[in-house]
PDB file of N, CA and C in Angstrom:
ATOM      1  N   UNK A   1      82.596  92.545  66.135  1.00  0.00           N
ATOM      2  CA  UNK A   1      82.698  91.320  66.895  1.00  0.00           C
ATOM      3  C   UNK A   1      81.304  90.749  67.096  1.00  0.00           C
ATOM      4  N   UNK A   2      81.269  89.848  67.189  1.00  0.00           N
ATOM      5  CA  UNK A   2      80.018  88.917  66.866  1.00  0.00           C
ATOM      6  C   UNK A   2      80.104  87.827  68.642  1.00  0.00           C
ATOM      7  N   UNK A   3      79.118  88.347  69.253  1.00  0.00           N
ATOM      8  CA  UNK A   3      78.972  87.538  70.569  1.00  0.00           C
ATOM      9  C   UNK A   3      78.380  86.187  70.736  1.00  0.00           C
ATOM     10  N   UNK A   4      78.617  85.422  71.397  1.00  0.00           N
ATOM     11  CA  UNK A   4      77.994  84.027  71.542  1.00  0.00           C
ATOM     12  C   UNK A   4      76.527  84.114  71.467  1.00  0.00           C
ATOM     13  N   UNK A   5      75.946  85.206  72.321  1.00  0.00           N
ATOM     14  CA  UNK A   5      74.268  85.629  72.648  1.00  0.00           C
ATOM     15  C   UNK A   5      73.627  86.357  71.542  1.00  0.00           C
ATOM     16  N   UNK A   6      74.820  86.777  70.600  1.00  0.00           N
ATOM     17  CA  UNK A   6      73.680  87.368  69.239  1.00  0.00           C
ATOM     18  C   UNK A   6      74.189  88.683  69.123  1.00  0.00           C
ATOM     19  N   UNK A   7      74.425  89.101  69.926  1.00  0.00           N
ATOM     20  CA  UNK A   7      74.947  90.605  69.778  1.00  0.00           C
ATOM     21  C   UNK A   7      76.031  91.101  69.188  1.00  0.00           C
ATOM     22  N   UNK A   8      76.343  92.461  68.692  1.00  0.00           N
ATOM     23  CA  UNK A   8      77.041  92.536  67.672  1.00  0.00           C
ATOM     24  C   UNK A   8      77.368  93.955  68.147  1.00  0.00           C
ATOM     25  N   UNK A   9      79.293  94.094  68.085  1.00  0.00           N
ATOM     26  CA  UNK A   9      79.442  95.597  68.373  1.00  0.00           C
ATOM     27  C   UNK A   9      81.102  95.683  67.711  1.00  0.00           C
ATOM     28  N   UNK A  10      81.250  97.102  66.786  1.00  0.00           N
ATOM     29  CA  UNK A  10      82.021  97.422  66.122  1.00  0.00           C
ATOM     30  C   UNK A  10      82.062  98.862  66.680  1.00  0.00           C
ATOM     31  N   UNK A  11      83.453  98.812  67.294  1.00  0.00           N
ATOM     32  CA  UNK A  11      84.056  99.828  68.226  1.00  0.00           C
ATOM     33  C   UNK A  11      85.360  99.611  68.440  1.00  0.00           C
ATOM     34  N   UNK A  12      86.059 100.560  69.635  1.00  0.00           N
ATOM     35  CA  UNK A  12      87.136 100.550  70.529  1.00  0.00           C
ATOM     36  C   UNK A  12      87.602  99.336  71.297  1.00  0.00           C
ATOM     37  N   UNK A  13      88.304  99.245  71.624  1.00  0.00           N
ATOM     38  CA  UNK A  13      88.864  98.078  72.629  1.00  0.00           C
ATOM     39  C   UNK A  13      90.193  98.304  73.430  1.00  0.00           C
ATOM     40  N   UNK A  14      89.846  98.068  75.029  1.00  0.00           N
ATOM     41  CA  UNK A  14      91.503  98.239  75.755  1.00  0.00           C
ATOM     42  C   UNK A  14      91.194  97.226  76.475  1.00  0.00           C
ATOM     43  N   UNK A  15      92.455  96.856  76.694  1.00  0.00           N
ATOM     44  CA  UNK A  15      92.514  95.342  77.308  1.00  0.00           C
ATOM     45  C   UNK A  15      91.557  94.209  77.183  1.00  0.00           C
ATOM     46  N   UNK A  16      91.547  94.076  76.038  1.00  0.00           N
ATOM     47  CA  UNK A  16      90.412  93.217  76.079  1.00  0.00           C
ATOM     48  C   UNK A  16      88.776  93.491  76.093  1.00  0.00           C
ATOM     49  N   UNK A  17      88.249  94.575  76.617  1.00  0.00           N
ATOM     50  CA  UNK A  17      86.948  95.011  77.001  1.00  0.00           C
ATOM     51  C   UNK A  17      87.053  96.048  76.349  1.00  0.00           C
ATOM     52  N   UNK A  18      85.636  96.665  75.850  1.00  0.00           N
ATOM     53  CA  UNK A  18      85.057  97.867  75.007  1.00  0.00           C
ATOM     54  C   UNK A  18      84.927  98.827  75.807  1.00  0.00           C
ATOM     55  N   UNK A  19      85.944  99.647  75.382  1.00  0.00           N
ATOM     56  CA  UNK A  19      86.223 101.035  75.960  1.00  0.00           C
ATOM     57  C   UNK A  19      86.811 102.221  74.701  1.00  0.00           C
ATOM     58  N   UNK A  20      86.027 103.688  74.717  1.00  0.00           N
ATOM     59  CA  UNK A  20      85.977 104.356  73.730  1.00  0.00           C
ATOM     60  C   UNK A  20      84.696 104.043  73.023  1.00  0.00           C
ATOM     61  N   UNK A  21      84.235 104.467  71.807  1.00  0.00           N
ATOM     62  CA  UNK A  21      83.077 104.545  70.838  1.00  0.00           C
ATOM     63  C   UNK A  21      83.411 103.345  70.379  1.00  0.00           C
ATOM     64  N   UNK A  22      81.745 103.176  70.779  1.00  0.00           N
ATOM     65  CA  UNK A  22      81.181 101.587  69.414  1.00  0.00           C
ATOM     66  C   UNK A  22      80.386 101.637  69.343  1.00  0.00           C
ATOM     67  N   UNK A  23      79.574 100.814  68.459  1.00  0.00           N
ATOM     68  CA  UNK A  23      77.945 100.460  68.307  1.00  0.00           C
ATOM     69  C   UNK A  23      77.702  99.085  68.285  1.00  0.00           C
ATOM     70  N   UNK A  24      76.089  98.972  69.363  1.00  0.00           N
ATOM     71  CA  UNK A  24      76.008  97.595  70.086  1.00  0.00           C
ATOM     72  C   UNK A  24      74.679  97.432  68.818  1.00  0.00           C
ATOM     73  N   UNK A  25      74.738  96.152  68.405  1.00  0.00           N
ATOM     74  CA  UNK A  25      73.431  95.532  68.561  1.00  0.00           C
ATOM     75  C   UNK A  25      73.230  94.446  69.095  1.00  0.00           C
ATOM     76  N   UNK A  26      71.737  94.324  69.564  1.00  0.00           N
ATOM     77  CA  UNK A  26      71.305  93.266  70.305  1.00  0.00           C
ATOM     78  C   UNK A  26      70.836  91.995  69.718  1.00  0.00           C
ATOM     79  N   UNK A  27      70.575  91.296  70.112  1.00  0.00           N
ATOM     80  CA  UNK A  27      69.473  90.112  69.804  1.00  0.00           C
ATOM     81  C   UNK A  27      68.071  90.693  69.449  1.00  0.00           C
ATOM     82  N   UNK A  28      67.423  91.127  70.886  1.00  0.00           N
ATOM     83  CA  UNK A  28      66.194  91.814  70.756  1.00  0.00           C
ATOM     84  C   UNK A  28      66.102  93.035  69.727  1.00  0.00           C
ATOM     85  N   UNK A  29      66.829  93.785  68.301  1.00  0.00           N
ATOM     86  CA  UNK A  29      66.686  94.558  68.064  1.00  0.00           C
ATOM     87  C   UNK A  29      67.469  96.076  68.539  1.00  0.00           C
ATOM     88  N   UNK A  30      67.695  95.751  69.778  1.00  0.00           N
ATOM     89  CA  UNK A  30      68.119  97.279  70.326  1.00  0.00           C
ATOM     90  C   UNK A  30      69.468  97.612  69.490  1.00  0.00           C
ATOM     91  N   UNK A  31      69.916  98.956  69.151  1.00  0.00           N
ATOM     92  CA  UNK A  31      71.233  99.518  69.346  1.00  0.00           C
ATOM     93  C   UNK A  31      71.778 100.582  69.999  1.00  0.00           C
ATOM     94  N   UNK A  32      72.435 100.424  70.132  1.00  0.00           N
ATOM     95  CA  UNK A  32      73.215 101.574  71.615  1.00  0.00           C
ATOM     96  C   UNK A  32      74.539 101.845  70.180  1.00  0.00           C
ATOM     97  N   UNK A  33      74.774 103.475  70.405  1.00  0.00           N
ATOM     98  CA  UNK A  33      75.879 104.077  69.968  1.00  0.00           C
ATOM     99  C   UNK A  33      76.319 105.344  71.230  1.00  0.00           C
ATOM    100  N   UNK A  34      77.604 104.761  71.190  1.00  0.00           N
ATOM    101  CA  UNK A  34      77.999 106.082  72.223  1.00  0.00           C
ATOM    102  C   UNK A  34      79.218 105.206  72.750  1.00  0.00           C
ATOM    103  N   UNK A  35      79.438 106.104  73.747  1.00  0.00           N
ATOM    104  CA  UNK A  35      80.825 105.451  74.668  1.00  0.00           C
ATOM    105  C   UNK A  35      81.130 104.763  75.291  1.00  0.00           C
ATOM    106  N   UNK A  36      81.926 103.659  76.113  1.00  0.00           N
ATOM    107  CA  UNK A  36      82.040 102.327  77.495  1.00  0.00           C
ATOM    108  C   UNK A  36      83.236 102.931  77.889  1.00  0.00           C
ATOM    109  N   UNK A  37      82.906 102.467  78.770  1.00  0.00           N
ATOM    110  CA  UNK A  37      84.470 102.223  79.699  1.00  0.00           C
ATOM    111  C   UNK A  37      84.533 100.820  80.336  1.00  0.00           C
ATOM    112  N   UNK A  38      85.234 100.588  80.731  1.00  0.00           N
ATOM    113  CA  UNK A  38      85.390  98.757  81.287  1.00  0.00           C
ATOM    114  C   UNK A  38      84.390  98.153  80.750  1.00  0.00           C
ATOM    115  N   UNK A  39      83.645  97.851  79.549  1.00  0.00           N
ATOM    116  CA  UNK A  39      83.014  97.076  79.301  1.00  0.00           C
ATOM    117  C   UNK A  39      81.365  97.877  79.286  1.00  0.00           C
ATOM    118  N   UNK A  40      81.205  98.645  80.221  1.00  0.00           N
ATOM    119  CA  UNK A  40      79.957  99.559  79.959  1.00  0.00           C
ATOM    120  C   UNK A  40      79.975 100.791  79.436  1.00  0.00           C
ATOM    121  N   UNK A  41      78.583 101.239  78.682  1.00  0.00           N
ATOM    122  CA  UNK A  41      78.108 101.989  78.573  1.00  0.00           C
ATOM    123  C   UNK A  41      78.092 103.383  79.714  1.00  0.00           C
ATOM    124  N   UNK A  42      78.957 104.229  79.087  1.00  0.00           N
ATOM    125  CA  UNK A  42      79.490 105.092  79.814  1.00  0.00           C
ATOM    126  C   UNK A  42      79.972 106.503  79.170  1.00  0.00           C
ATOM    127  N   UNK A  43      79.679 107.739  79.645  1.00  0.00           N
ATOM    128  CA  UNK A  43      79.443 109.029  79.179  1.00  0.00           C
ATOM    129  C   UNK A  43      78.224 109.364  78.017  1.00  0.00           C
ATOM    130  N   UNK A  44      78.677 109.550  76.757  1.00  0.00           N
ATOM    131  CA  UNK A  44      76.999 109.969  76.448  1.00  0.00           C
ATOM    132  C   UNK A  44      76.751 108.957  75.064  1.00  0.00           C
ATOM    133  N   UNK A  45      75.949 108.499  74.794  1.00  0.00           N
ATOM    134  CA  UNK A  45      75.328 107.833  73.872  1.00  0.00           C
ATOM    135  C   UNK A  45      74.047 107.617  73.445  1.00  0.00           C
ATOM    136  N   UNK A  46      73.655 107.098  72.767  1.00  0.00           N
ATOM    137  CA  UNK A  46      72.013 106.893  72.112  1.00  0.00           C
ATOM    138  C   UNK A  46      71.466 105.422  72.014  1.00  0.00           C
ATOM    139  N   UNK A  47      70.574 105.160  72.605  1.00  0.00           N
ATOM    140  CA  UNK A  47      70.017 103.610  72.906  1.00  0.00           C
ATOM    141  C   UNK A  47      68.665 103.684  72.237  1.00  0.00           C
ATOM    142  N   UNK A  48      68.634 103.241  70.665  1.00  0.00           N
ATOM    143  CA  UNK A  48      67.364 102.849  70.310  1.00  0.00           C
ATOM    144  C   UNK A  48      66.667 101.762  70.698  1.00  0.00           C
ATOM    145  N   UNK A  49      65.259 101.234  71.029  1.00  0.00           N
ATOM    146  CA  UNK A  49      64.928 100.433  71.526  1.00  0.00           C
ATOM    147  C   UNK A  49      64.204  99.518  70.445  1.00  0.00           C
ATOM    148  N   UNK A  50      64.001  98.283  70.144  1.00  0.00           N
ATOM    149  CA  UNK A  50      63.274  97.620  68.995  1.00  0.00           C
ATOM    150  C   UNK A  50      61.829  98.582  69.085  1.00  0.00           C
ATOM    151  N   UNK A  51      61.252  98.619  69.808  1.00  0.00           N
ATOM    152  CA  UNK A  51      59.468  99.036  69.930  1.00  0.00           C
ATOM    153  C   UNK A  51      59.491 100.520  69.875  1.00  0.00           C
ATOM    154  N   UNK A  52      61.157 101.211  68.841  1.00  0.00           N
ATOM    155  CA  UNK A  52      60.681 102.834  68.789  1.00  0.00           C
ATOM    156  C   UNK A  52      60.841 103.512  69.485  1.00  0.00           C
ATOM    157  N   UNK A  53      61.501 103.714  70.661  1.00  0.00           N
ATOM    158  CA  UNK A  53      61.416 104.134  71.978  1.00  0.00           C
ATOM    159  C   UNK A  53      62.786 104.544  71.747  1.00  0.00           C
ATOM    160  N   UNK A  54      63.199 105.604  72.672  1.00  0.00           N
ATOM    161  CA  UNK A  54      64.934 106.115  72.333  1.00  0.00           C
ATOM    162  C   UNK A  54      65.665 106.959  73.442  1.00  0.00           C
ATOM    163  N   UNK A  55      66.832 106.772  74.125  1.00  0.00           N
ATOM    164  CA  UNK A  55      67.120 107.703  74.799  1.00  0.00           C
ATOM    165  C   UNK A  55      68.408 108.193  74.576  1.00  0.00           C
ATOM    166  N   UNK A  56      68.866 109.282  74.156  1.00  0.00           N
ATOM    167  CA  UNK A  56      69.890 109.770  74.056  1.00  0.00           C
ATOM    168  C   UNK A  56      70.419 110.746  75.389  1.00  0.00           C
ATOM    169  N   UNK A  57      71.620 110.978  75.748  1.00  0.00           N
ATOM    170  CA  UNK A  57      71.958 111.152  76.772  1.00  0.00           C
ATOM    171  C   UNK A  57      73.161 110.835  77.448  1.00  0.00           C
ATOM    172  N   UNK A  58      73.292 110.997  79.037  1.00  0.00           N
ATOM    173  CA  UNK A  58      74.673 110.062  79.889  1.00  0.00           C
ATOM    174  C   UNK A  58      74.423 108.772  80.067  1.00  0.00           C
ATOM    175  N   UNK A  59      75.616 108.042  80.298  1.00  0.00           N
ATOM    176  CA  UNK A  59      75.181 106.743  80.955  1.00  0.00           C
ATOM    177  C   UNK A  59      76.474 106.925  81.882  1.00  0.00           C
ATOM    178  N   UNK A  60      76.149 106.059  82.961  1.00  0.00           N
ATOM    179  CA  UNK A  60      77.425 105.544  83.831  1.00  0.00           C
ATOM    180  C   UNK A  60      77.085 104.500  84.197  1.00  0.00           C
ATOM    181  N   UNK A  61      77.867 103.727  83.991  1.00  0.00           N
ATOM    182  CA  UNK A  61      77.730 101.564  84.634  1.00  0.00           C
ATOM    183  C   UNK A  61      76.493 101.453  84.099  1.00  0.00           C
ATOM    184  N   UNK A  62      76.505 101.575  82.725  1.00  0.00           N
ATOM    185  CA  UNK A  62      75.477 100.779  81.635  1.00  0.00           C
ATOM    186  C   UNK A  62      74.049 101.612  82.145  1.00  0.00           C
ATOM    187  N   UNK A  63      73.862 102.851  82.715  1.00  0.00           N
ATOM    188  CA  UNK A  63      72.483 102.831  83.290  1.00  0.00           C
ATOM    189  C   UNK A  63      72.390 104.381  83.137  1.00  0.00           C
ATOM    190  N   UNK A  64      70.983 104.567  82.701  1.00  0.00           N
ATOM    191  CA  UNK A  64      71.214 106.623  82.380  1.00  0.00           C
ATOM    192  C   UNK A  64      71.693 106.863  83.641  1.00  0.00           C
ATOM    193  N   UNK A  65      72.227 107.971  83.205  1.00  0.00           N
ATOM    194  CA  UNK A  65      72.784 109.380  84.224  1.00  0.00           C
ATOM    195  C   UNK A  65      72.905 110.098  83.729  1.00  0.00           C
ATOM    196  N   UNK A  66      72.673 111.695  84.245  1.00  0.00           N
ATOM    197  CA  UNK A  66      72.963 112.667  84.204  1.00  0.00           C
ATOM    198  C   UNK A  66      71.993 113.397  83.226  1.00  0.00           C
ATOM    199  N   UNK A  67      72.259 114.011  82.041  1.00  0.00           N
ATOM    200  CA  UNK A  67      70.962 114.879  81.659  1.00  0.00           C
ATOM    201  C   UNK A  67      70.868 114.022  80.172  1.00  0.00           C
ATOM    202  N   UNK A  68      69.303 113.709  80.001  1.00  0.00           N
ATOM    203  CA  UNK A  68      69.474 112.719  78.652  1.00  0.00           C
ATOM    204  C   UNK A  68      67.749 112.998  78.005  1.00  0.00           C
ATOM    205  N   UNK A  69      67.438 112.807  77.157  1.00  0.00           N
ATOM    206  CA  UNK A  69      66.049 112.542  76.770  1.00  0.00           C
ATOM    207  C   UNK A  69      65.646 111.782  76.118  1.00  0.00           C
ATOM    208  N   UNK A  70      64.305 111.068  76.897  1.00  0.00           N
ATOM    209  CA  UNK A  70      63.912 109.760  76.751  1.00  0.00           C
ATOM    210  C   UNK A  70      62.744 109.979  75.616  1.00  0.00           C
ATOM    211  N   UNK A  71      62.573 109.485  74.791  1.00  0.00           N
ATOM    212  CA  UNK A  71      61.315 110.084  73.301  1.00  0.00           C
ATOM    213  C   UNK A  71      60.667 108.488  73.248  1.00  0.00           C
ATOM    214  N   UNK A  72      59.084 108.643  73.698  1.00  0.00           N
ATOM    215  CA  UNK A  72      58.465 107.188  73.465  1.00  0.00           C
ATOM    216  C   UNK A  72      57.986 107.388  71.630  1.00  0.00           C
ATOM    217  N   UNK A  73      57.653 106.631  71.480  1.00  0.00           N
ATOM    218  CA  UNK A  73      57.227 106.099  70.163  1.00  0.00           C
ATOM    219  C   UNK A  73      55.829 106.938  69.707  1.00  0.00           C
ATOM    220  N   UNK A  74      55.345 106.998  70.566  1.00  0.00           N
ATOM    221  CA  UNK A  74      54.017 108.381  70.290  1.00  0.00           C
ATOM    222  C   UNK A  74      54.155 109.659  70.166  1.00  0.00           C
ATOM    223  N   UNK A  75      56.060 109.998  70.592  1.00  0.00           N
ATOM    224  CA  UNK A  75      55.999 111.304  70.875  1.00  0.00           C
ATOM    225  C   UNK A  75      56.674 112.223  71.784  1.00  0.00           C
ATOM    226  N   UNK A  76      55.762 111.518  72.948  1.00  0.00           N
ATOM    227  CA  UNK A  76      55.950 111.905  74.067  1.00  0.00           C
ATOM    228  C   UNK A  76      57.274 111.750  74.280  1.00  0.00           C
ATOM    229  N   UNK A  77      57.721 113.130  75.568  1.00  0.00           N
ATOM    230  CA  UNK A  77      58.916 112.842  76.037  1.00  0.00           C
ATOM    231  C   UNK A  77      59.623 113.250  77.173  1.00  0.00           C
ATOM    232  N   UNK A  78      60.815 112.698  77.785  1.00  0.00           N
ATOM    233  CA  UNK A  78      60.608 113.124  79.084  1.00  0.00           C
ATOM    234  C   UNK A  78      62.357 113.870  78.776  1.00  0.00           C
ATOM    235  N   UNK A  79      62.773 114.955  79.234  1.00  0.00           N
ATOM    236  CA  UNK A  79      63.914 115.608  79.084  1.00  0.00           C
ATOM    237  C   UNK A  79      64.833 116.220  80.839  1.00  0.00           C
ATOM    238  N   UNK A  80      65.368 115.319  81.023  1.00  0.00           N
ATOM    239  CA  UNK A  80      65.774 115.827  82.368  1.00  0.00           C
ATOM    240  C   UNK A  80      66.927 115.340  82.848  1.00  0.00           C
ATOM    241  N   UNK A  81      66.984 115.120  84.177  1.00  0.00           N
ATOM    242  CA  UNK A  81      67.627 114.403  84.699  1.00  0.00           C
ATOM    243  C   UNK A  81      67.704 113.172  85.148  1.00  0.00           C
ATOM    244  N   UNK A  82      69.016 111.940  85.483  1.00  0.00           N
ATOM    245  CA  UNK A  82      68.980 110.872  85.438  1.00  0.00           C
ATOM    246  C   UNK A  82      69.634 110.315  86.737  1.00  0.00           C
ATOM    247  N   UNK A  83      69.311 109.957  87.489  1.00  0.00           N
ATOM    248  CA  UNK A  83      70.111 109.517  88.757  1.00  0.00           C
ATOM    249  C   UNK A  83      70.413 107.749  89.023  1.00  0.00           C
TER     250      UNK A  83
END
């Protein structure tokens, strides 16, 4: 499906809204693969960022949670928890 704003996601669908596995892309580059529920990003998935940057992990209501690891583009990385 192809969004008004540019974005682009080939996945699941219930009632209308993306729920189950899909993969998002953005405008800016980003893609998110992993799970939604009502429309968000929800249980575990992988969010590449355009600038290299990556976090794989939980999400709940589109936002990390729970145990995930964040890998910057140099390397570095942070492996923990997400509140």
């Amino acid at each position: 499906m192809l969004f008004t704003n540019g974005s682009t996601y080939d996945g699941e669908w219930e009632d209308g809204v993306r729920c189950g596995y899909g993969e998002s892309t953005y405008l800016n580059g980003d893609r998110y693969s992993g799970t939604y529920l009502n429309d968000k990003k929800h249980g575990e998935g992988s969010y590449f960022y355009e600038n290299g940057n990556s976090y794989v992990g939980g999400w709940d209501s589109d936002a990390r949670h729970g145990k995930g690891t964040y890998t910057f583009v140099n390397g570095e990385f942070y492996n923990g928890d997400y509140v």
